[in-house]
PDB file of N, CA and C in Angstrom:
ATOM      1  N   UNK A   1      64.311  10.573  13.375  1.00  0.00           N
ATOM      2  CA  UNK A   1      65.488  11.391  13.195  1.00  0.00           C
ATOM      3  C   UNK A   1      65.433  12.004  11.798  1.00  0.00           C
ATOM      4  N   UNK A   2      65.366  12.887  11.583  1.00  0.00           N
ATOM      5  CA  UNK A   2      65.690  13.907  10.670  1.00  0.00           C
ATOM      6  C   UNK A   2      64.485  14.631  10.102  1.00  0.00           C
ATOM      7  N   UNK A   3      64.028  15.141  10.891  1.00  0.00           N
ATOM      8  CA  UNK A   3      62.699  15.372  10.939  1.00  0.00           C
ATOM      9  C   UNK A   3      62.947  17.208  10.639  1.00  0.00           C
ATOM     10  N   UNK A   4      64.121  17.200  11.346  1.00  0.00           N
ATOM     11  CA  UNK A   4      64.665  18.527  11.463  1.00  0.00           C
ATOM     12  C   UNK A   4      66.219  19.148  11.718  1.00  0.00           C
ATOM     13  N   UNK A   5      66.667  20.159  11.725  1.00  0.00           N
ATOM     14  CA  UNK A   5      68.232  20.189  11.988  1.00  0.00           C
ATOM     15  C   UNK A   5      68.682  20.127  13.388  1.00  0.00           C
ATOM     16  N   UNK A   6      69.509  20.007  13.906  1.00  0.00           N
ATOM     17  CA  UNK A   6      70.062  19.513  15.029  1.00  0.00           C
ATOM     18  C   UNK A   6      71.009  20.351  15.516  1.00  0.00           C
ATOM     19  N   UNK A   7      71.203  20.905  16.589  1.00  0.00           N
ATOM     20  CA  UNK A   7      72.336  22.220  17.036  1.00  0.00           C
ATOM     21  C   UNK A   7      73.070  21.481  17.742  1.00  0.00           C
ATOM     22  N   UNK A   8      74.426  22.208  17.884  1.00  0.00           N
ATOM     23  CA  UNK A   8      75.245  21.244  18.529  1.00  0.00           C
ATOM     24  C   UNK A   8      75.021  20.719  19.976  1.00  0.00           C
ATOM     25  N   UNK A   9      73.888  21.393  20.720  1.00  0.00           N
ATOM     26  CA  UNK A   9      73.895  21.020  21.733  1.00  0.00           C
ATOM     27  C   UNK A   9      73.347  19.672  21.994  1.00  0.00           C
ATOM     28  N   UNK A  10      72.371  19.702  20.823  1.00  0.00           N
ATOM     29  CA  UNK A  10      71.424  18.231  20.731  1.00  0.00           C
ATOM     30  C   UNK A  10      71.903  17.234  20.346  1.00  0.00           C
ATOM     31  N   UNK A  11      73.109  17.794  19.009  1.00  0.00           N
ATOM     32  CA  UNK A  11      74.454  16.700  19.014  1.00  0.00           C
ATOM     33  C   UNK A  11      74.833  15.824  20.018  1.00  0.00           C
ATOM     34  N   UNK A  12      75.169  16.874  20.545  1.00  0.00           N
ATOM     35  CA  UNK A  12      76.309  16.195  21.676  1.00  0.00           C
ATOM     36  C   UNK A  12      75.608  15.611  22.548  1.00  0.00           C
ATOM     37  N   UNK A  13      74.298  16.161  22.825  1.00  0.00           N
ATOM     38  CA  UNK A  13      73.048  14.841  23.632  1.00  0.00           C
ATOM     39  C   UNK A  13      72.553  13.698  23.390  1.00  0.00           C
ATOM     40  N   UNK A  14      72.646  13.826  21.972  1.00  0.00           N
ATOM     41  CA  UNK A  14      72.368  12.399  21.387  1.00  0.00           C
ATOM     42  C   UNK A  14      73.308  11.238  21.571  1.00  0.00           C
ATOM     43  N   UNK A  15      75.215  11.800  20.953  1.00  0.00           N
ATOM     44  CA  UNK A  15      76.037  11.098  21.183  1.00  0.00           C
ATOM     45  C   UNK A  15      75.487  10.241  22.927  1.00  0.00           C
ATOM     46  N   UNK A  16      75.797  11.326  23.730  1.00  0.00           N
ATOM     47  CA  UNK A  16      75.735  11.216  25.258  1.00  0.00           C
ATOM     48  C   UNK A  16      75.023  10.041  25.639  1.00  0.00           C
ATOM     49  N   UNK A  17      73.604  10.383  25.066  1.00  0.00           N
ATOM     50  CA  UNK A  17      72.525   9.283  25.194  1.00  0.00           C
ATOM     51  C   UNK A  17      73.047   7.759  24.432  1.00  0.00           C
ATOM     52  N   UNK A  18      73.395   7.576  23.304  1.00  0.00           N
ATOM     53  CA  UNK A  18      74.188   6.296  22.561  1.00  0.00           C
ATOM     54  C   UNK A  18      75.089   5.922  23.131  1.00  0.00           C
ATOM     55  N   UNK A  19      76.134   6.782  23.627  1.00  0.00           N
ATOM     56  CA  UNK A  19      77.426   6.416  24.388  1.00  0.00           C
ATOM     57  C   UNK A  19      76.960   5.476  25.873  1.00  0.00           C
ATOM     58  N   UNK A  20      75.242   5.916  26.362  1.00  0.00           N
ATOM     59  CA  UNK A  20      75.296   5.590  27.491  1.00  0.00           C
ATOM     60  C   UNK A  20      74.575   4.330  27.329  1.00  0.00           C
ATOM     61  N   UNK A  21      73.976   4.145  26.502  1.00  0.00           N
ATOM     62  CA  UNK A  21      73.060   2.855  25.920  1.00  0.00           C
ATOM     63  C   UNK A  21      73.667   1.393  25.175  1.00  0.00           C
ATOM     64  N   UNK A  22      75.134   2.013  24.432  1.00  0.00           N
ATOM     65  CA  UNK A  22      75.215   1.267  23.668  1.00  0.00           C
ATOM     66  C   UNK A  22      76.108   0.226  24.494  1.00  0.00           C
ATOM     67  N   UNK A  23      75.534  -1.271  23.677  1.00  0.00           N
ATOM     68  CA  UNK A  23      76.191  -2.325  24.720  1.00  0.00           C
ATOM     69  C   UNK A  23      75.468  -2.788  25.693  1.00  0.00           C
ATOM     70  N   UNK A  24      74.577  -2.251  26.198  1.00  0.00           N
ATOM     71  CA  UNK A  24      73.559  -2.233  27.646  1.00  0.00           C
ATOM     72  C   UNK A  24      71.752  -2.635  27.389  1.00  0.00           C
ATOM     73  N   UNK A  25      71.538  -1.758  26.147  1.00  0.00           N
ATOM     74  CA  UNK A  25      70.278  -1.522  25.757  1.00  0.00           C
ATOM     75  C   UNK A  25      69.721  -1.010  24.937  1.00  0.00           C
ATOM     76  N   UNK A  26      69.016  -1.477  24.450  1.00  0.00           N
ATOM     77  CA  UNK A  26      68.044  -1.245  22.846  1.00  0.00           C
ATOM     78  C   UNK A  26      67.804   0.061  22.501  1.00  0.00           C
ATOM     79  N   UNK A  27      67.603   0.590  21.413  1.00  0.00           N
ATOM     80  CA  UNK A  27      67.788   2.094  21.248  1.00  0.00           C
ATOM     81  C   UNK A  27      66.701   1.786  19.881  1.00  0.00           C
ATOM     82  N   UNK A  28      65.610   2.731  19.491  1.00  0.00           N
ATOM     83  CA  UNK A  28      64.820   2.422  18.557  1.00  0.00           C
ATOM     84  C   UNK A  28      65.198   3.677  17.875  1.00  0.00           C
ATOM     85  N   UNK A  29      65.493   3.977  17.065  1.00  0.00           N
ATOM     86  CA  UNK A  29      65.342   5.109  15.698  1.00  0.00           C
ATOM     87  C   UNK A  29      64.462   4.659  14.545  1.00  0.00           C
ATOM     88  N   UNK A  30      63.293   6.411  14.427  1.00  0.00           N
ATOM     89  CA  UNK A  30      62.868   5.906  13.446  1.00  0.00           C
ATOM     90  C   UNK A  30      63.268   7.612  12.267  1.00  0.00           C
ATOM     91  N   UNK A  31      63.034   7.036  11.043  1.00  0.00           N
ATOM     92  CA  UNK A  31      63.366   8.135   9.771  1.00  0.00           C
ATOM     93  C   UNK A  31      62.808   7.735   8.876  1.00  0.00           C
ATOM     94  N   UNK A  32      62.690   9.049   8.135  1.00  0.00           N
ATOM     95  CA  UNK A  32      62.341   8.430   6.508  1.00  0.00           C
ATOM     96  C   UNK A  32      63.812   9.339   5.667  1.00  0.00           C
ATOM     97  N   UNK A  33      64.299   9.484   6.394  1.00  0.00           N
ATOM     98  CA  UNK A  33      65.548  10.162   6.209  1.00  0.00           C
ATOM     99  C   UNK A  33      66.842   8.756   5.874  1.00  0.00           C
ATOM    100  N   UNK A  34      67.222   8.644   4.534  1.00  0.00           N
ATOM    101  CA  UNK A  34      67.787   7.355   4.020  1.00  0.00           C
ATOM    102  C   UNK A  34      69.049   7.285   4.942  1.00  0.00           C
ATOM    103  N   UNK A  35      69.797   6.307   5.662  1.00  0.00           N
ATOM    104  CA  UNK A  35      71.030   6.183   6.645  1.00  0.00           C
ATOM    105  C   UNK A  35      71.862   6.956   5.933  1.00  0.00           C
ATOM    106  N   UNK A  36      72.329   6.696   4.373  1.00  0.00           N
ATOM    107  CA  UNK A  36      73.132   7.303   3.504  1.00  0.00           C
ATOM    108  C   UNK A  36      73.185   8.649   3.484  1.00  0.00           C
ATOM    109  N   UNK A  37      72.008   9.541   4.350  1.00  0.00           N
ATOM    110  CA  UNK A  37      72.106  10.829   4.702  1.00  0.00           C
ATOM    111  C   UNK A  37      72.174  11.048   5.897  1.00  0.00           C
ATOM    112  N   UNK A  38      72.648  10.384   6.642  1.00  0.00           N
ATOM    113  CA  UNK A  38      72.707  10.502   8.056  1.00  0.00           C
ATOM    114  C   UNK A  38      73.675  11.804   8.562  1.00  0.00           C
ATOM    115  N   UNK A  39      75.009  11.345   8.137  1.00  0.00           N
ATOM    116  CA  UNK A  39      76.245  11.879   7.982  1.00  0.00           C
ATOM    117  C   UNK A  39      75.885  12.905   7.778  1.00  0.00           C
ATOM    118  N   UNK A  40      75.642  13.527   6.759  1.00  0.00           N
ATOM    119  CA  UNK A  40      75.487  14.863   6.325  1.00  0.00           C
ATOM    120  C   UNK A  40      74.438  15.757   7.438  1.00  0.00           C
ATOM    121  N   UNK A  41      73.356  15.109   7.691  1.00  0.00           N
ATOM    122  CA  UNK A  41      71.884  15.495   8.092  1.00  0.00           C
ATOM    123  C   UNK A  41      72.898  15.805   9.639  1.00  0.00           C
ATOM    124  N   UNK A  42      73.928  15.176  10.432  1.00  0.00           N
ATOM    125  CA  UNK A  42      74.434  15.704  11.487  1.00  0.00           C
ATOM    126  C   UNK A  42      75.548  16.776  11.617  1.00  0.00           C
ATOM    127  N   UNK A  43      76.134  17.287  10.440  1.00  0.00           N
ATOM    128  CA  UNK A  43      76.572  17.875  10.088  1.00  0.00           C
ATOM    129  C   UNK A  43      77.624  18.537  10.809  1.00  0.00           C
ATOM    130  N   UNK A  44      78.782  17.579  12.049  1.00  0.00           N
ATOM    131  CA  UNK A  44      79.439  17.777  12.149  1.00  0.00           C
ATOM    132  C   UNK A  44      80.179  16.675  11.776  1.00  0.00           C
ATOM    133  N   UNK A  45      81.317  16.253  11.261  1.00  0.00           N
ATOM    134  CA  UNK A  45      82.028  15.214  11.096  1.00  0.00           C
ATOM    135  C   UNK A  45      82.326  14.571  11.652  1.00  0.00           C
ATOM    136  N   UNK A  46      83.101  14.970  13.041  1.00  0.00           N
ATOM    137  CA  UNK A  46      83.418  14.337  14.094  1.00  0.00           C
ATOM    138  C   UNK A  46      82.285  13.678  15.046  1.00  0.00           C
ATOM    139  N   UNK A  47      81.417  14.162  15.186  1.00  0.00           N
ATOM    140  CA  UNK A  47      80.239  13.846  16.008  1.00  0.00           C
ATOM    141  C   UNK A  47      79.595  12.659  15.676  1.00  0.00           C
ATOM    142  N   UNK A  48      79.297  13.070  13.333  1.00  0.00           N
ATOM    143  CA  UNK A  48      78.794  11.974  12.973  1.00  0.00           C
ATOM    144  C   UNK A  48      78.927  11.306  13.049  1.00  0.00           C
ATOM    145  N   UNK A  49      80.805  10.773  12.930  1.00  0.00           N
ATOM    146  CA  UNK A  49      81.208   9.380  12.837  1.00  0.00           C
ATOM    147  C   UNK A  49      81.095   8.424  14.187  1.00  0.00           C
ATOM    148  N   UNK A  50      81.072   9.474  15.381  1.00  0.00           N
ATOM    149  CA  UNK A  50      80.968   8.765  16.506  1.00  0.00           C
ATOM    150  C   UNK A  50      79.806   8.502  16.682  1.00  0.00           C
ATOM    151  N   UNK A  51      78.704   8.867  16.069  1.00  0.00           N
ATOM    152  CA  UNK A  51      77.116   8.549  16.579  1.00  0.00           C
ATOM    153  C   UNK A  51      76.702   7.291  15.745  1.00  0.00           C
ATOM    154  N   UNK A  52      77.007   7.542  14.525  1.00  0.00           N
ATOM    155  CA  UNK A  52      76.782   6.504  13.385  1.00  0.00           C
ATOM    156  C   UNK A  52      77.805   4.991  14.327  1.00  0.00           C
ATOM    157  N   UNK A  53      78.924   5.029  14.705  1.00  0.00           N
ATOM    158  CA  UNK A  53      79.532   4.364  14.708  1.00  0.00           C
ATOM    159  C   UNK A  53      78.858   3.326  15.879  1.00  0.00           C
ATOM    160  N   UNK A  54      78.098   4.214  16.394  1.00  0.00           N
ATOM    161  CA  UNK A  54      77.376   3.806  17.700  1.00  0.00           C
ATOM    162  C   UNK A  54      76.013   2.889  17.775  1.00  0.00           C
ATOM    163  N   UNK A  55      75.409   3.638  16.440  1.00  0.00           N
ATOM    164  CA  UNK A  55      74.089   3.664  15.610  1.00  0.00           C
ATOM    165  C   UNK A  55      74.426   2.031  14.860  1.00  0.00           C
ATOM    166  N   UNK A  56      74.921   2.164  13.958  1.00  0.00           N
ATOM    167  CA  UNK A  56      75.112   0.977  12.634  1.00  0.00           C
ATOM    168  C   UNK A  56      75.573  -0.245  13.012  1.00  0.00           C
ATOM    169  N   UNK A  57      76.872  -0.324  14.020  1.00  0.00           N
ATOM    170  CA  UNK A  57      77.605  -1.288  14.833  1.00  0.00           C
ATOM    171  C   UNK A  57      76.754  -2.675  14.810  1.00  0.00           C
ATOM    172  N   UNK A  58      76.071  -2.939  15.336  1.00  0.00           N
ATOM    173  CA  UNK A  58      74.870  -3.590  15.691  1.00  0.00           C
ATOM    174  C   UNK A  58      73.785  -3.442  15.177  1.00  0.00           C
ATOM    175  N   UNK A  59      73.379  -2.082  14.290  1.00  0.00           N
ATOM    176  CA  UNK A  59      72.068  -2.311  14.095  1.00  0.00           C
ATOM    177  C   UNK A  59      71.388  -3.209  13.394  1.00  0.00           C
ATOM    178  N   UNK A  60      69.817  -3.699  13.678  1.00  0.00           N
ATOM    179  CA  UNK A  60      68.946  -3.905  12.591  1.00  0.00           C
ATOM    180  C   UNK A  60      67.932  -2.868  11.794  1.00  0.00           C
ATOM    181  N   UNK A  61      68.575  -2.863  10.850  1.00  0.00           N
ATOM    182  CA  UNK A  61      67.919  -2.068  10.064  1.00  0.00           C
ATOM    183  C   UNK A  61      66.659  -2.642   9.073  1.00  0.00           C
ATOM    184  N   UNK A  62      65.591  -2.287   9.176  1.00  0.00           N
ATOM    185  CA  UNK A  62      64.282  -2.338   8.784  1.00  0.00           C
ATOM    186  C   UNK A  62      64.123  -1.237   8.006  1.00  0.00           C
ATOM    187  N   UNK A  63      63.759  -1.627   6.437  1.00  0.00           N
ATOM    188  CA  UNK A  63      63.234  -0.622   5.675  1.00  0.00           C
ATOM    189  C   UNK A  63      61.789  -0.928   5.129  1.00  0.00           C
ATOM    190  N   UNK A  64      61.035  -0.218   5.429  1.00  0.00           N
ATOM    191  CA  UNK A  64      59.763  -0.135   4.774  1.00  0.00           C
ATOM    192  C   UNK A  64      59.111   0.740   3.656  1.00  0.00           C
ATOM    193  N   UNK A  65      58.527   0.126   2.830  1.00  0.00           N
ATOM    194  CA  UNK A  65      57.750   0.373   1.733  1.00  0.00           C
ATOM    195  C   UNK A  65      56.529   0.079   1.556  1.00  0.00           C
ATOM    196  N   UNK A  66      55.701   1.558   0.835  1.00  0.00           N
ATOM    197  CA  UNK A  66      54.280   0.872   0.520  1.00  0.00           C
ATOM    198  C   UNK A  66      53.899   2.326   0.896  1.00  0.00           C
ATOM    199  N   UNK A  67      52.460   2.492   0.632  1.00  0.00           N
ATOM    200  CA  UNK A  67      51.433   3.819   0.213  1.00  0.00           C
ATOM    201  C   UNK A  67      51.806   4.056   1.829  1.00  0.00           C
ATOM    202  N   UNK A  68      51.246   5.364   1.915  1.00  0.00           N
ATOM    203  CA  UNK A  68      51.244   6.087   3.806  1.00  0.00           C
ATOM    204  C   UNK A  68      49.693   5.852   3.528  1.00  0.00           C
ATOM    205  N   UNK A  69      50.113   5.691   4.838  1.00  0.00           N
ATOM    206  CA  UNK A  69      48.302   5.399   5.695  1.00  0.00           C
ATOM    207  C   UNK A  69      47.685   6.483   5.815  1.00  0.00           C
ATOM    208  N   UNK A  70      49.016   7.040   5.795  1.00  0.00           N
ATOM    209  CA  UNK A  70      47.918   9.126   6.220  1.00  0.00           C
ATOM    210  C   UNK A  70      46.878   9.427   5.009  1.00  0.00           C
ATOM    211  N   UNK A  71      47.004   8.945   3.902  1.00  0.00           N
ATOM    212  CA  UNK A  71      46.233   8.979   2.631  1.00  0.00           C
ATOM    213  C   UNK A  71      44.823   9.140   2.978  1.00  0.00           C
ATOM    214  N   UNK A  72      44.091   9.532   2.380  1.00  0.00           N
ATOM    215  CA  UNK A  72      42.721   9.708   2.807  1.00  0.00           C
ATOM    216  C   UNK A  72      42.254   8.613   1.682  1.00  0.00           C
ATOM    217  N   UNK A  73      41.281   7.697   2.341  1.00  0.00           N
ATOM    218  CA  UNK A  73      41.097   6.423   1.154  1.00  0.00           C
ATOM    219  C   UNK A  73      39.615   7.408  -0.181  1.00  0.00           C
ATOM    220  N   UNK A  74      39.955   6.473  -0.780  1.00  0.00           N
ATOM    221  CA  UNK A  74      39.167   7.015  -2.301  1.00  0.00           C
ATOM    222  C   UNK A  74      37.440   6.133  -1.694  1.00  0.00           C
ATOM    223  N   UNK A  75      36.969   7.105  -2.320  1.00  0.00           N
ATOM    224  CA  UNK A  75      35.355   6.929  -2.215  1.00  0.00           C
ATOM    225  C   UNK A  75      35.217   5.364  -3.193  1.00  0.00           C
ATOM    226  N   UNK A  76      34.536   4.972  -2.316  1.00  0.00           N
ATOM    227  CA  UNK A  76      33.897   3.403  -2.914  1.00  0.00           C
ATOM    228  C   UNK A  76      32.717   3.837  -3.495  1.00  0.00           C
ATOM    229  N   UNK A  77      32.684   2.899  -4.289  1.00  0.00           N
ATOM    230  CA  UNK A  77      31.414   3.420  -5.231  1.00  0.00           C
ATOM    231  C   UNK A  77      29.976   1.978  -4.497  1.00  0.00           C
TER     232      UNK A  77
END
């Protein structure tokens, strides 16, 4: 998630999709987009609070750190 901006239609699909999951079944999100920008990054208010509310409730949140793998490794001598 936040890979990119979101129109309201995808909004309201996402809610749709959480609304229909939550309580029932596991939902994986991944970001490098910090939660603390979530809100904003959905950028309707009303929407946010209901998705987040949907999102955070329960979640486990896993943060990871450390070099990206995408790195191309350094020549060994």
């Amino acid at each position: 998630m936040g890979a990119g901006p979101l129109n309201q239609a995808e909004r309201n699909d996402l809610l749709e999709v959480l609304d229909d999951r939550v309580g029932t079944r596991s939902t994986v999100i991944t970001s490098q987009l910090p939660v603390e920008h979530w809100h904003a990054y959905l950028n309707d208010p009303t929407l946010a609070d209901a998705i987040l509310d949907r999102v955070l409730h329960s979640a486990h949140k896993l943060t990871l750190a450390g070099e990206s793998l995408r790195k191309p490794e350094k020549a060994k001598p």
